[in-house]
Every structure is written in structure tokens, then in C-alpha cells.
PDB file of N, CA and C in Angstrom:
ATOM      1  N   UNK A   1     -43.670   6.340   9.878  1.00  0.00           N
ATOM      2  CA  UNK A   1     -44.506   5.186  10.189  1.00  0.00           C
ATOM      3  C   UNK A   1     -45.147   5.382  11.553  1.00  0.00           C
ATOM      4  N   UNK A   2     -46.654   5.353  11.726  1.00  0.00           N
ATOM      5  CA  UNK A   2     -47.285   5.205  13.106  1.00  0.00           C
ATOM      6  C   UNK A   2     -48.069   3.849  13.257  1.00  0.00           C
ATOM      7  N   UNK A   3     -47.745   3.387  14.488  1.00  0.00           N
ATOM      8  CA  UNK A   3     -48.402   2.110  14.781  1.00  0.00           C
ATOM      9  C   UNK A   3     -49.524   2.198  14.731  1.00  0.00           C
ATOM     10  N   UNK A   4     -50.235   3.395  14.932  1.00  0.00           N
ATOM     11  CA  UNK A   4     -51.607   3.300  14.676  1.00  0.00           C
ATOM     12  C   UNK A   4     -51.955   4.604  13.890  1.00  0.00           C
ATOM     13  N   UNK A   5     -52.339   4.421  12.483  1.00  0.00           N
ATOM     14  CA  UNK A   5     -52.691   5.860  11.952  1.00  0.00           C
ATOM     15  C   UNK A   5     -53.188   6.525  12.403  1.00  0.00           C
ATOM     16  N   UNK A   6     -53.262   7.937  11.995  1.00  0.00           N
ATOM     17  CA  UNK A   6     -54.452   8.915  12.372  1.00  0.00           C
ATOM     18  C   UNK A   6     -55.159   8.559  11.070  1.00  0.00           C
ATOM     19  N   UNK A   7     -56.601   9.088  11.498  1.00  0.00           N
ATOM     20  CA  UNK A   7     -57.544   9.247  10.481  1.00  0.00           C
ATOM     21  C   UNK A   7     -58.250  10.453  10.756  1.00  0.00           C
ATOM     22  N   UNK A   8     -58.854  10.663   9.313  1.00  0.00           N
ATOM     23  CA  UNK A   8     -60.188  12.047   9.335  1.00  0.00           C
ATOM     24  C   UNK A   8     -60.852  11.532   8.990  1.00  0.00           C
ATOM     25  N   UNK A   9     -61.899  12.623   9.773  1.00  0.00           N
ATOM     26  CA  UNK A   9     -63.268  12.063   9.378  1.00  0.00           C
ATOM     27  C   UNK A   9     -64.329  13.772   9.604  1.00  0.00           C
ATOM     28  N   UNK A  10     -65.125  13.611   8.787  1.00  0.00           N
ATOM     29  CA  UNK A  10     -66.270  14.576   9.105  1.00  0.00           C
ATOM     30  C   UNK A  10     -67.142  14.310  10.118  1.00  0.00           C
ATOM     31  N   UNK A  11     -67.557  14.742  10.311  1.00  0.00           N
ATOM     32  CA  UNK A  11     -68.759  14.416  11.282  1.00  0.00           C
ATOM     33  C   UNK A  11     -69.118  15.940  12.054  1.00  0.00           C
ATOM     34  N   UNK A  12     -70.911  15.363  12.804  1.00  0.00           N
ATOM     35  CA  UNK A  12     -71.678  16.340  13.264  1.00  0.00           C
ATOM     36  C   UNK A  12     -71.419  16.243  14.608  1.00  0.00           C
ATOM     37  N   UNK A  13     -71.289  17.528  15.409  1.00  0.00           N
ATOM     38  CA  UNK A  13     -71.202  17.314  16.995  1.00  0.00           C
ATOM     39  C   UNK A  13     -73.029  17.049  17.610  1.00  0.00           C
ATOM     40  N   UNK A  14     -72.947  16.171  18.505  1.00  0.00           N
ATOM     41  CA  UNK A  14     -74.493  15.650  18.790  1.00  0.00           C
ATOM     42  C   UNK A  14     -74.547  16.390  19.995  1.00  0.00           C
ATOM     43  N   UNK A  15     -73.931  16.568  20.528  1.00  0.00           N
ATOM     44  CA  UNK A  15     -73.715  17.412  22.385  1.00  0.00           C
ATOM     45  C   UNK A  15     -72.629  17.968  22.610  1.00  0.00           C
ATOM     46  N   UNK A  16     -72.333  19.151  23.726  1.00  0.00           N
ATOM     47  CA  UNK A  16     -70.991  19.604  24.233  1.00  0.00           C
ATOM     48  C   UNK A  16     -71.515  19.402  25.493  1.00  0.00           C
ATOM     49  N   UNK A  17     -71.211  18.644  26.602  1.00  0.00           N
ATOM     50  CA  UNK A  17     -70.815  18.867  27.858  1.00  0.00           C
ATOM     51  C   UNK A  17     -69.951  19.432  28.554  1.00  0.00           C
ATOM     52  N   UNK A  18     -70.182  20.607  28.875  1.00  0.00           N
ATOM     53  CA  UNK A  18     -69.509  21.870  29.413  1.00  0.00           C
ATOM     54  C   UNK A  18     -68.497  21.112  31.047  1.00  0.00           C
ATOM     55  N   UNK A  19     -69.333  20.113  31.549  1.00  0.00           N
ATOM     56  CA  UNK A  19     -69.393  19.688  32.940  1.00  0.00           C
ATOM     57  C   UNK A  19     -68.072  18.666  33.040  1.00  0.00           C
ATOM     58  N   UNK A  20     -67.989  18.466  32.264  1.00  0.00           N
ATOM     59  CA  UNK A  20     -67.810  16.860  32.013  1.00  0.00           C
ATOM     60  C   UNK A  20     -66.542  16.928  30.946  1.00  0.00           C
ATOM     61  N   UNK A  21     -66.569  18.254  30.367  1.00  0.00           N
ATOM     62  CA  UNK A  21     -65.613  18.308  29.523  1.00  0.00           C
ATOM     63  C   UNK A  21     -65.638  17.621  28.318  1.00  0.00           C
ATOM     64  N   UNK A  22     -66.708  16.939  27.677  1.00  0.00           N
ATOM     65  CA  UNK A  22     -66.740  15.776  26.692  1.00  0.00           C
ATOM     66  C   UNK A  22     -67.749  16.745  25.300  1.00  0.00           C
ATOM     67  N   UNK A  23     -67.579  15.881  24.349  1.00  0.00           N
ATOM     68  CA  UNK A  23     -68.083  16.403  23.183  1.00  0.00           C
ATOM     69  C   UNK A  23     -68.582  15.046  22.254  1.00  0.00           C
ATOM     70  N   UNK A  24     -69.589  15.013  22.273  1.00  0.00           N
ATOM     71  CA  UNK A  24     -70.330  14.017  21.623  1.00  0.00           C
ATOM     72  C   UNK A  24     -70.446  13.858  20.409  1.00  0.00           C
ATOM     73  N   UNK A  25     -69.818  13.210  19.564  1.00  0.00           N
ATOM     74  CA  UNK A  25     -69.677  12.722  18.088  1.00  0.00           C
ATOM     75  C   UNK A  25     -71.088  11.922  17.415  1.00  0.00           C
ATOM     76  N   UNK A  26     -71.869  11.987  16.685  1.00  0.00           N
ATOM     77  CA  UNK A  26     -72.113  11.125  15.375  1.00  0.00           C
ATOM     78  C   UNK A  26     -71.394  10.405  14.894  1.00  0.00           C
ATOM     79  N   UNK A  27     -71.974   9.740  14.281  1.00  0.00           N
ATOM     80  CA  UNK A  27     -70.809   8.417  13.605  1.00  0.00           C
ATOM     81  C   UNK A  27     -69.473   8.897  13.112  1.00  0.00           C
ATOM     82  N   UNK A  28     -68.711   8.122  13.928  1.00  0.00           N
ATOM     83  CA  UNK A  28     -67.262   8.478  13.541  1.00  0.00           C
ATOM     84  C   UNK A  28     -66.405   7.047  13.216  1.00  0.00           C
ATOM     85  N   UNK A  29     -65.623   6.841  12.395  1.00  0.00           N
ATOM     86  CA  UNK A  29     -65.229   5.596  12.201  1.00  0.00           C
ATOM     87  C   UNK A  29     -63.742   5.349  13.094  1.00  0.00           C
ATOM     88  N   UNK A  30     -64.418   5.324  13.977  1.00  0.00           N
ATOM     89  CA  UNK A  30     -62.903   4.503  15.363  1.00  0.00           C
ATOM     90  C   UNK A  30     -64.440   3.588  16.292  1.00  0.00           C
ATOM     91  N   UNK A  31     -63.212   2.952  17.060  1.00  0.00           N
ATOM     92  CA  UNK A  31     -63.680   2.449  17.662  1.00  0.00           C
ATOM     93  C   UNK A  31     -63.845   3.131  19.089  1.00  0.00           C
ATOM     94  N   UNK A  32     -64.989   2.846  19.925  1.00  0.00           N
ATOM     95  CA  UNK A  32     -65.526   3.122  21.032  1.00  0.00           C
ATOM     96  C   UNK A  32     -64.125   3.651  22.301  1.00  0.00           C
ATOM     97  N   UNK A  33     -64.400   4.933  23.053  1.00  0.00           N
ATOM     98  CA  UNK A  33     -63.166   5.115  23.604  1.00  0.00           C
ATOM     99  C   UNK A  33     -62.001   5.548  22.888  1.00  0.00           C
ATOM    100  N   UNK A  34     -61.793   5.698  21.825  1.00  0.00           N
ATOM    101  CA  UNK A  34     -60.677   5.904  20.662  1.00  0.00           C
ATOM    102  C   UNK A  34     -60.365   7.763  21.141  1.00  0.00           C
ATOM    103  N   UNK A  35     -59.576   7.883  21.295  1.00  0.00           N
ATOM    104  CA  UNK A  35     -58.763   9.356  21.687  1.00  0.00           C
ATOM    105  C   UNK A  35     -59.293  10.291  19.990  1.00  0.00           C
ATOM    106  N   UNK A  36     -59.904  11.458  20.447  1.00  0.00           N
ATOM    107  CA  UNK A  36     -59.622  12.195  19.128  1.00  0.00           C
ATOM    108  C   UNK A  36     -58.922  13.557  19.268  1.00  0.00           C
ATOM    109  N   UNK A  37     -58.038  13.349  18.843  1.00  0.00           N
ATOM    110  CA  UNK A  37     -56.767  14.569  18.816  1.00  0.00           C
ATOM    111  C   UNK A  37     -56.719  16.070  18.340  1.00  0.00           C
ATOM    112  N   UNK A  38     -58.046  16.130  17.643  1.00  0.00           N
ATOM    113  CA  UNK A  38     -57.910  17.717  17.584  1.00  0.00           C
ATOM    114  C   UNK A  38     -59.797  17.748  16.647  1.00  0.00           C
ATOM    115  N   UNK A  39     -60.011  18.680  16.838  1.00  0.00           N
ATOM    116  CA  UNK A  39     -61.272  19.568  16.410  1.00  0.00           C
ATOM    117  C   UNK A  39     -61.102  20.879  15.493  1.00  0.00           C
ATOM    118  N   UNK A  40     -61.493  20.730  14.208  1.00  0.00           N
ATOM    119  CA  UNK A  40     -61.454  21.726  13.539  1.00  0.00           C
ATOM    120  C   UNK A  40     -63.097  21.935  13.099  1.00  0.00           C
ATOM    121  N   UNK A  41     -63.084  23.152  12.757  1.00  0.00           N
ATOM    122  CA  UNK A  41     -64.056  23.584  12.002  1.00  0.00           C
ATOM    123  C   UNK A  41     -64.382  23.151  10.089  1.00  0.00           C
ATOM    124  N   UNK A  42     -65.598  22.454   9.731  1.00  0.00           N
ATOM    125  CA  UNK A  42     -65.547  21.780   8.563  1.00  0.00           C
ATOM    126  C   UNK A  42     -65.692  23.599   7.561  1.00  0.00           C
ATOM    127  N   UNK A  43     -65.086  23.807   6.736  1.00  0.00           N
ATOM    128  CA  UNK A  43     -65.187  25.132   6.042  1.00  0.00           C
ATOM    129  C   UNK A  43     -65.229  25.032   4.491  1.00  0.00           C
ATOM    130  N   UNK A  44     -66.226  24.867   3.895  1.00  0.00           N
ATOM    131  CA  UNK A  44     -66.357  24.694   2.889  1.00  0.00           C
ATOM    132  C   UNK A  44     -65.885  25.590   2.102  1.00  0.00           C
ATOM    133  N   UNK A  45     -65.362  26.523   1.898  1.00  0.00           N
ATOM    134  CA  UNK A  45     -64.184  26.871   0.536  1.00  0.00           C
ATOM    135  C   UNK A  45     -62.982  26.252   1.044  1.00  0.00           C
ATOM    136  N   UNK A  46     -62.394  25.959   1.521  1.00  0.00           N
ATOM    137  CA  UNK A  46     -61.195  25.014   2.139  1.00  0.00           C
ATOM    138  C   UNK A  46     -61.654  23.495   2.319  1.00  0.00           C
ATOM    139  N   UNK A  47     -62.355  23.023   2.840  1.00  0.00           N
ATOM    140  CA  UNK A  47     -62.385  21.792   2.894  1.00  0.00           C
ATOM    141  C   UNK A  47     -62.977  20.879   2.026  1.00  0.00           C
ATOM    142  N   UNK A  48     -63.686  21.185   1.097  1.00  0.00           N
ATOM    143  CA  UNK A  48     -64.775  20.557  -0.085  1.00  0.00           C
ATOM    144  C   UNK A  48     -64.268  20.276  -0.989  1.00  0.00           C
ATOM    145  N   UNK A  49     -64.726  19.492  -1.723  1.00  0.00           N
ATOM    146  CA  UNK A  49     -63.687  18.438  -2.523  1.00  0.00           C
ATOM    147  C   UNK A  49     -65.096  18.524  -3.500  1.00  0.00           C
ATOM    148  N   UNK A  50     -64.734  19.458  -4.852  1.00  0.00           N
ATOM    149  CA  UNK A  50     -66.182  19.139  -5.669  1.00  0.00           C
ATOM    150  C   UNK A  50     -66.479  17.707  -6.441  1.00  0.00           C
ATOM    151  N   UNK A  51     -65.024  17.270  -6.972  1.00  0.00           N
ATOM    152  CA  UNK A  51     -65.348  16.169  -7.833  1.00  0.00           C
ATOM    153  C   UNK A  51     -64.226  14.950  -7.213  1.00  0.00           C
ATOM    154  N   UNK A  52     -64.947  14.323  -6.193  1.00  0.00           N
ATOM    155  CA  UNK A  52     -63.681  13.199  -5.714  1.00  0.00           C
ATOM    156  C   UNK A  52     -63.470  12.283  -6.637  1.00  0.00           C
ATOM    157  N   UNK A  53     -63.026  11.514  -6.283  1.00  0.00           N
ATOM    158  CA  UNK A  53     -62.829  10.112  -6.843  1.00  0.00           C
ATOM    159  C   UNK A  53     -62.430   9.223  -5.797  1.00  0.00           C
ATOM    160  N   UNK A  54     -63.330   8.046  -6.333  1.00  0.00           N
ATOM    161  CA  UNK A  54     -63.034   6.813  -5.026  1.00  0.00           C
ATOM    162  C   UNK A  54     -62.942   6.081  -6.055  1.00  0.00           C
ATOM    163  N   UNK A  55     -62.838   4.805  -5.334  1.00  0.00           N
ATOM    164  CA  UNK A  55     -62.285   3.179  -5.456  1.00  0.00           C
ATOM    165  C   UNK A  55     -63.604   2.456  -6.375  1.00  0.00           C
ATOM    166  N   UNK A  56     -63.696   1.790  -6.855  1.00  0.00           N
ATOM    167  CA  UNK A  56     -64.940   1.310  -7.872  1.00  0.00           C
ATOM    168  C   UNK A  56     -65.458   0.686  -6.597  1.00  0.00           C
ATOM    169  N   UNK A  57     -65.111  -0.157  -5.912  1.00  0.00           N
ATOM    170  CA  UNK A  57     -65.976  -1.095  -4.986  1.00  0.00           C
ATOM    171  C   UNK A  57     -66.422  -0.283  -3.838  1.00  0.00           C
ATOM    172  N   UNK A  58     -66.743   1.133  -4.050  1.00  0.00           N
ATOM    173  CA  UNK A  58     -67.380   1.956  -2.899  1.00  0.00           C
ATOM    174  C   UNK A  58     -68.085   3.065  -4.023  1.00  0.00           C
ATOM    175  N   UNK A  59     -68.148   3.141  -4.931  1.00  0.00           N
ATOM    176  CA  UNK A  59     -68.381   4.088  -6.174  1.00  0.00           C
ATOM    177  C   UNK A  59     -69.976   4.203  -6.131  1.00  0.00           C
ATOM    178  N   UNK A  60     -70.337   2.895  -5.367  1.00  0.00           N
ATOM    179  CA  UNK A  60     -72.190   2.849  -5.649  1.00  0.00           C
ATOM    180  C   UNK A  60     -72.515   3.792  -3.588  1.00  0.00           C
ATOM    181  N   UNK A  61     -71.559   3.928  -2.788  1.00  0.00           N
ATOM    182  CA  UNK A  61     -72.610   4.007  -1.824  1.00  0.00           C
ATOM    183  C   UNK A  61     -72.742   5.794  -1.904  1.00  0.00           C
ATOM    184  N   UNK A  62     -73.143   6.393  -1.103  1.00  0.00           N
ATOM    185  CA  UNK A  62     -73.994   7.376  -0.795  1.00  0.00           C
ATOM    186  C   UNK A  62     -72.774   8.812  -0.942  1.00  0.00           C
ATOM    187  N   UNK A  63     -73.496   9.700  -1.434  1.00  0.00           N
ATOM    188  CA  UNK A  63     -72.399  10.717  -1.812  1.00  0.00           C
ATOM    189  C   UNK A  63     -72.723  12.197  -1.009  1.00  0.00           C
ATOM    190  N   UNK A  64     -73.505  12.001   0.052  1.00  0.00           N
ATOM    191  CA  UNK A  64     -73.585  13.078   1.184  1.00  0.00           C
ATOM    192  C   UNK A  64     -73.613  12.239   2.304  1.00  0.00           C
ATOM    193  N   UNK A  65     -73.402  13.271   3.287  1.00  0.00           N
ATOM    194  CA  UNK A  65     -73.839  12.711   4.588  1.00  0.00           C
ATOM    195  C   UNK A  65     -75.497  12.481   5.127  1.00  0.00           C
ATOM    196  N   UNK A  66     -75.959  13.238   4.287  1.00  0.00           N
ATOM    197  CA  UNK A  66     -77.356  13.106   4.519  1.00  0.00           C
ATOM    198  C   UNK A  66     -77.994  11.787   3.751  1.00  0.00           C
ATOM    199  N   UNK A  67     -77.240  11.278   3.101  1.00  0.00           N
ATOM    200  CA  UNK A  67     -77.941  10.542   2.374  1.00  0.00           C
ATOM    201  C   UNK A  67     -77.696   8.830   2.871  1.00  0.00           C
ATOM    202  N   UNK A  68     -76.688   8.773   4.129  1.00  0.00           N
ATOM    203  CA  UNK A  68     -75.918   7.264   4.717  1.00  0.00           C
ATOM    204  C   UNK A  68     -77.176   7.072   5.584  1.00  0.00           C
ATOM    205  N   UNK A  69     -78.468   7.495   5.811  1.00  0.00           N
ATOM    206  CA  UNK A  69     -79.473   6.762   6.663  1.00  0.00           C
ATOM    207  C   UNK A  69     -80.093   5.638   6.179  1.00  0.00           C
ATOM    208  N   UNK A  70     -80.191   6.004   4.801  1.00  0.00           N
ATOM    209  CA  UNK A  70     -81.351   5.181   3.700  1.00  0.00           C
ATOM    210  C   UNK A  70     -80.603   4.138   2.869  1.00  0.00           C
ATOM    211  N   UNK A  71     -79.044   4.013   3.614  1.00  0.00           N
ATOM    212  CA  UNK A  71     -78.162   3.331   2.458  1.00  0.00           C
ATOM    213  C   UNK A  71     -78.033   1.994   3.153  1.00  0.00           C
ATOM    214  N   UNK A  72     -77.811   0.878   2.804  1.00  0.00           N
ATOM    215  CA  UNK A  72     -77.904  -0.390   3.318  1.00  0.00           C
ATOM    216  C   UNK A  72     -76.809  -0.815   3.866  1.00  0.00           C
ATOM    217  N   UNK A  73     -76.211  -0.082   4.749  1.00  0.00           N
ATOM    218  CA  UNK A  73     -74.509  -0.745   5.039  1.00  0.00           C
ATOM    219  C   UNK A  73     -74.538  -2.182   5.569  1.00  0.00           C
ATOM    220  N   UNK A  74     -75.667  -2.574   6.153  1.00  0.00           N
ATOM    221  CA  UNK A  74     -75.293  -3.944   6.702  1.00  0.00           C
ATOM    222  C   UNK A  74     -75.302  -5.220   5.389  1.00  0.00           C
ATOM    223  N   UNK A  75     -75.301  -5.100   4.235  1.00  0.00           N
ATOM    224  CA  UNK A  75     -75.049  -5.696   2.653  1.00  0.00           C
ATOM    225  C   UNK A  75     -73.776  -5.439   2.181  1.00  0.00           C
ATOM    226  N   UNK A  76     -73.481  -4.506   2.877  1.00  0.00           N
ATOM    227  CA  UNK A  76     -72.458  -4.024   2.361  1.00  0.00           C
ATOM    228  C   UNK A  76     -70.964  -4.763   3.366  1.00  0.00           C
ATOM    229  N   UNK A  77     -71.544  -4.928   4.534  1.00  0.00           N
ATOM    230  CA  UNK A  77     -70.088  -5.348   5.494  1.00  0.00           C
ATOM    231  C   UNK A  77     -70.552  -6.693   6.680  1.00  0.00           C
ATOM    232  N   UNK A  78     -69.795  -7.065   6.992  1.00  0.00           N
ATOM    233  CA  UNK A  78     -70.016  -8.742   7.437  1.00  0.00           C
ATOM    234  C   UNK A  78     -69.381  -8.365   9.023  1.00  0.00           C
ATOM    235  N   UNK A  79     -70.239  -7.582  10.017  1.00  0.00           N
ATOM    236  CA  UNK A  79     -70.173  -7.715  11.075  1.00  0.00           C
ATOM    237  C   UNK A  79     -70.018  -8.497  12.111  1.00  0.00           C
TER     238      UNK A  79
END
């Protein structure tokens, strides 16, 4: 049991600051300031998942990453 899970997530690096020591994320689902504990490389014969399966009440949204610009999340969640 952890009081606070870990989670994964994919995502694109937007910057490395060499200076500063920091590494700039794209949308990542934590919240602002949130510690991220390790960096791997995404490797598609190891990491790709050809035929997932999700939950019916997420079954309609977007099935790449390229494709979450054009998708309507704010219909989707009550900010």
C-alpha cells in the first residue's frame, strides 16, 4: 500500500535545461510541482501495447497522442 501511488505516463520531453538541471514535460497527468521519479526511454517493441482495452466510458476518446489536440476534453471533465 502507498499513500500516494505512482503513476505512468507517456509523454514528450518539451526542453532539457542543462543549467538548471530540469527537464520539461508535455502534458503529464500530476499535478504542478509533483516529483517524477525516474525517466525511461518509450521503446516500441517493449513498450507498445497493439490491441488495449479500456473502460467503455473512455472507449470514445482519442487513441494516439497525436490525436488529444482536436479532442474535446473540457465535455468530457467538470473542472
Amino acid at each position: 500500500m502507498r499513500p500516494n501511488p505512482i503513476a505512468v505516463s507517456s509523454v514528450g520531453i518539451a526542453y532539457v535545461d542543462e543549467a538548471a538541471a530540469t527537464i520539461g514535460l508535455y502534458y503529464i497527468d500530476a499535478y504542478p510541482g509533483s516529483p517524477v521519479l525516474d525517466l525511461k526511454p518509450y521503446t516500441p517493441s517493449i513498450d507498445r501495447i497493439e490491441d488495449p482495452s479500456v473502460p467503455a466510458w473512455c472507449a470514445h476518446w482519442p487513441k494516439s497522442y497525436e490525436e488529444i489536440g482536436d479532442f474535446d476534453w473540457e465535455s468530457e471533465f467538470s473542472f
